[in-house]
Protein backbone atom coordinates (compact mmCIF):
# COMPACT_ATOMS: atom_id res chain seq x y z
CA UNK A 1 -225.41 56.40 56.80
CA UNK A 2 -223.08 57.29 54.11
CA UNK A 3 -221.18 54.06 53.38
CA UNK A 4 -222.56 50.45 53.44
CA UNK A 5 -220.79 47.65 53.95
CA UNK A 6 -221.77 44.47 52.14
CA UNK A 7 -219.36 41.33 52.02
CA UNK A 8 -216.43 42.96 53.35
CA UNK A 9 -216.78 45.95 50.50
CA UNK A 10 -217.30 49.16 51.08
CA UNK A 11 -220.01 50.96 48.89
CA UNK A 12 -220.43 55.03 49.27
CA UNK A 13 -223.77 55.79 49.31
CA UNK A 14 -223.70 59.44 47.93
CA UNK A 15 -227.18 60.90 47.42
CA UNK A 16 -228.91 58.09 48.74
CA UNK A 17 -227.68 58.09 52.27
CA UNK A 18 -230.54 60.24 53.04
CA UNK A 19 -232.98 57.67 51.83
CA UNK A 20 -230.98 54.86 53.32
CA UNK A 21 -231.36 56.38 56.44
CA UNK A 22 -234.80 56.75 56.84
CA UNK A 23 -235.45 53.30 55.00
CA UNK A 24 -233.40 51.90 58.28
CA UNK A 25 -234.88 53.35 60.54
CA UNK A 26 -238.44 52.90 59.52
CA UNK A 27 -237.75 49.34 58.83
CA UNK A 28 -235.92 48.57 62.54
CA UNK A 29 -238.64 50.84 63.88
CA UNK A 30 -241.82 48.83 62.27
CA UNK A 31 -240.05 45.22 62.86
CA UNK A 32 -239.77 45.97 66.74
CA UNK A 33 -243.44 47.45 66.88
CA UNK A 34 -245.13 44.41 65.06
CA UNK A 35 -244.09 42.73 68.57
CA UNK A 36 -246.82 45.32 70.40
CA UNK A 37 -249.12 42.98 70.61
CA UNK A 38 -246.95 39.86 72.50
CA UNK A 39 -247.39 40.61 76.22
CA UNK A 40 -244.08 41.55 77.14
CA UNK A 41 -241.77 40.49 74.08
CA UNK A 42 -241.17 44.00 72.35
CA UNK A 43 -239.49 45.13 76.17
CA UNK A 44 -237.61 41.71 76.27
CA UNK A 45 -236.30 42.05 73.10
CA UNK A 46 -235.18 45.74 73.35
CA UNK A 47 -233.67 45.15 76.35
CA UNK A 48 -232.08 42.20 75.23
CA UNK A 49 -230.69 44.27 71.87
CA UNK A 50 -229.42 47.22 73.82
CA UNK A 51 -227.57 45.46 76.44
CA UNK A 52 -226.00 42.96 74.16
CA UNK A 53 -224.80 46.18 71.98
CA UNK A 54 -223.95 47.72 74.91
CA UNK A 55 -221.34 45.48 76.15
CA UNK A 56 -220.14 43.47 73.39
CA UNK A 57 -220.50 44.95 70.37
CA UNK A 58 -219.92 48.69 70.85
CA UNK A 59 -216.19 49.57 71.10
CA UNK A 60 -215.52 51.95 74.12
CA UNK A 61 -214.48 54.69 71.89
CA UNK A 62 -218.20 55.11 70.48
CA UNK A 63 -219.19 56.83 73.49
CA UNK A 64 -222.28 58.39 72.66
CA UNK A 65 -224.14 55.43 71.01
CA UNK A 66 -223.60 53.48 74.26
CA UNK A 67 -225.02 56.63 76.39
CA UNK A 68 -227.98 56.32 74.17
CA UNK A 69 -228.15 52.19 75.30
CA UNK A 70 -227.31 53.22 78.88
CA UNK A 71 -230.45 55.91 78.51
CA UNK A 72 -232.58 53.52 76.52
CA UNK A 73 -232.44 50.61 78.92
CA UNK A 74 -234.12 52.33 82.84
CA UNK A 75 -237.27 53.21 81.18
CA UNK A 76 -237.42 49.63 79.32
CA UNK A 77 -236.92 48.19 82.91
CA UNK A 78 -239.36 50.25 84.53
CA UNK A 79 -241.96 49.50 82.34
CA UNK A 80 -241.34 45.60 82.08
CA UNK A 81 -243.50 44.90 85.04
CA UNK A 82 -246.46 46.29 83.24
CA UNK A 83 -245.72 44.65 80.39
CA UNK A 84 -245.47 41.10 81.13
CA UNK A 85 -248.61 38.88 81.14
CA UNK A 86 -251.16 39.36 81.68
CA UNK A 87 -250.15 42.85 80.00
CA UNK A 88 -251.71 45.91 82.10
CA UNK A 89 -250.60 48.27 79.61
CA UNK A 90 -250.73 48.42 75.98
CA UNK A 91 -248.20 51.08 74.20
CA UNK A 92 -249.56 51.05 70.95
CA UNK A 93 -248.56 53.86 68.60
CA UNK A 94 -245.71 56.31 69.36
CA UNK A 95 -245.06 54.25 72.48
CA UNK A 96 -244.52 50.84 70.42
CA UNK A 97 -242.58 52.75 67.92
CA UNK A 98 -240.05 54.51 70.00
CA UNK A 99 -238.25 51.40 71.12
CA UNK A 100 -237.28 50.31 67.72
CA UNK A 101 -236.15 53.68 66.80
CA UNK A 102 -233.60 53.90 69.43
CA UNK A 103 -232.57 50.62 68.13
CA UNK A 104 -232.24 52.39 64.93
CA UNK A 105 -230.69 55.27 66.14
CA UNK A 106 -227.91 53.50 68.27
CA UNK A 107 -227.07 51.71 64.95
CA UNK A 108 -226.31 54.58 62.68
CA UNK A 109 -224.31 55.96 65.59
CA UNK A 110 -222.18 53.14 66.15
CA UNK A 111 -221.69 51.78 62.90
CA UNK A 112 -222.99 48.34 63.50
CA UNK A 113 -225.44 48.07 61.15
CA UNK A 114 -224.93 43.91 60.50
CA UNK A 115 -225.41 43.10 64.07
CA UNK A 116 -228.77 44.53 64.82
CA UNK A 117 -230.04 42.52 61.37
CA UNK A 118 -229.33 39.74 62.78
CA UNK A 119 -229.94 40.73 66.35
CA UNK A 120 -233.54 42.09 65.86
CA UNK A 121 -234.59 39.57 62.44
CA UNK A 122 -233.64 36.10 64.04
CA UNK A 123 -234.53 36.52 67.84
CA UNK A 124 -237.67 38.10 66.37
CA UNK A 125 -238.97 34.69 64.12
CA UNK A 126 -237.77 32.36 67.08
CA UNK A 127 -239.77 34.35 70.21
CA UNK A 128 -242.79 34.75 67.22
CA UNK A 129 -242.85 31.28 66.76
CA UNK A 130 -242.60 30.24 70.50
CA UNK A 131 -244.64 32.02 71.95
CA UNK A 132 -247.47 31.41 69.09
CA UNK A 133 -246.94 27.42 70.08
CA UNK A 134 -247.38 28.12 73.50
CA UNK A 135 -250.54 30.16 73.83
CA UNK A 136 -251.83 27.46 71.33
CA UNK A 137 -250.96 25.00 73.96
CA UNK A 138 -252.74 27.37 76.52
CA UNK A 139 -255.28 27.78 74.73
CA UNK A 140 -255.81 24.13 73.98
CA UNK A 141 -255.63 24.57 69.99
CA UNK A 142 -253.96 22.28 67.15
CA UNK A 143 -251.46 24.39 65.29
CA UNK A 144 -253.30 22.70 61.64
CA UNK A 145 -256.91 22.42 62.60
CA UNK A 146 -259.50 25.42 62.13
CA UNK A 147 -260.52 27.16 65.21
CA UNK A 148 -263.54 26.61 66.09
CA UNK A 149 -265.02 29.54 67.25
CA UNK A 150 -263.89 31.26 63.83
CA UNK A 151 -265.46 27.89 61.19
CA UNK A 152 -267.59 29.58 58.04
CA UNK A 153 -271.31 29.01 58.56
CA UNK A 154 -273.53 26.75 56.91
CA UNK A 155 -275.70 28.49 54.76
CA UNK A 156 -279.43 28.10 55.94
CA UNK A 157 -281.29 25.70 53.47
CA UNK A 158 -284.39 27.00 54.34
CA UNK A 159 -283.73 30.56 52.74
């Protein structure tokens, strides 16, 4: 990343592309993998990502970032099924990482830095915030009462 676009102005980076890089990727990378523990979501939303970059945002000229989303997407799909609830598989470490850098990775490629922001952050608080409703409602829970199985106990007065 040596140039970043902000408001339609071009900055040049110099000596911090380097850092810039890494920053991004780290940053994509850990977003996506804080999804590891959602049954199913951290596929979805990969999948969802790489296709949408695939076909709409991605000029044809920018071949190989979109033969990094054509290689990033069968091994998503084959591993959906194992993923979706109730989840048979957990990926935890490298395995929950490695989507999100591929995100990363197919950004710096192709340049489109602004779209997987808002691709990855917004999807990301809306499927957060829907699914925690409904396994509330599964679980029969009020979203502003205390649970009850985790309530502070009463201290013993007879100590």
């Amino acid at each position: 990343m040596h140039t970043l676009r902000v408001s339609g102005e071009i900055h040049q980076l110099g000596l911090w592309s380097i850092p810039a890089t890494v920053l991004w990727l780290v940053v994509i990378s850990e977003f996506i993998r804080l999804f590891d523990g959602l049954d199913g979501i951290l596929v979805c939303i990969t999948i969802g990502i790489v296709l949408l970059q695939y076909f709409y945002v991605l000029p044809f000229e920018e071949g190989y970032a979109r033969a990094l989303c054509f290689c990033t997407i069968p091994p998503l799909l084959g591993l959906l099924p194992w993923r979706l609830y109730p989840c048979r598989i957990e990926l935890r470490g490298i395995g929950a990482f490695l989507p999100g850098f591929m995100i990363g990775a197919i950004t710096l490629v192709g340049r489109e830095k602004a779209f997987t922001t808002k691709a990855v952050v917004l999807p990301g608080i809306v499927f957060i915030a829907v699914f925690s409703l409904f396994c509330l409602w599964l679980l029969e829970q009020h979203l502003f009462l205390p649970s009850r199985k985790k309530s502070i106990p009463k201290p013993d007065p007879a100590k």
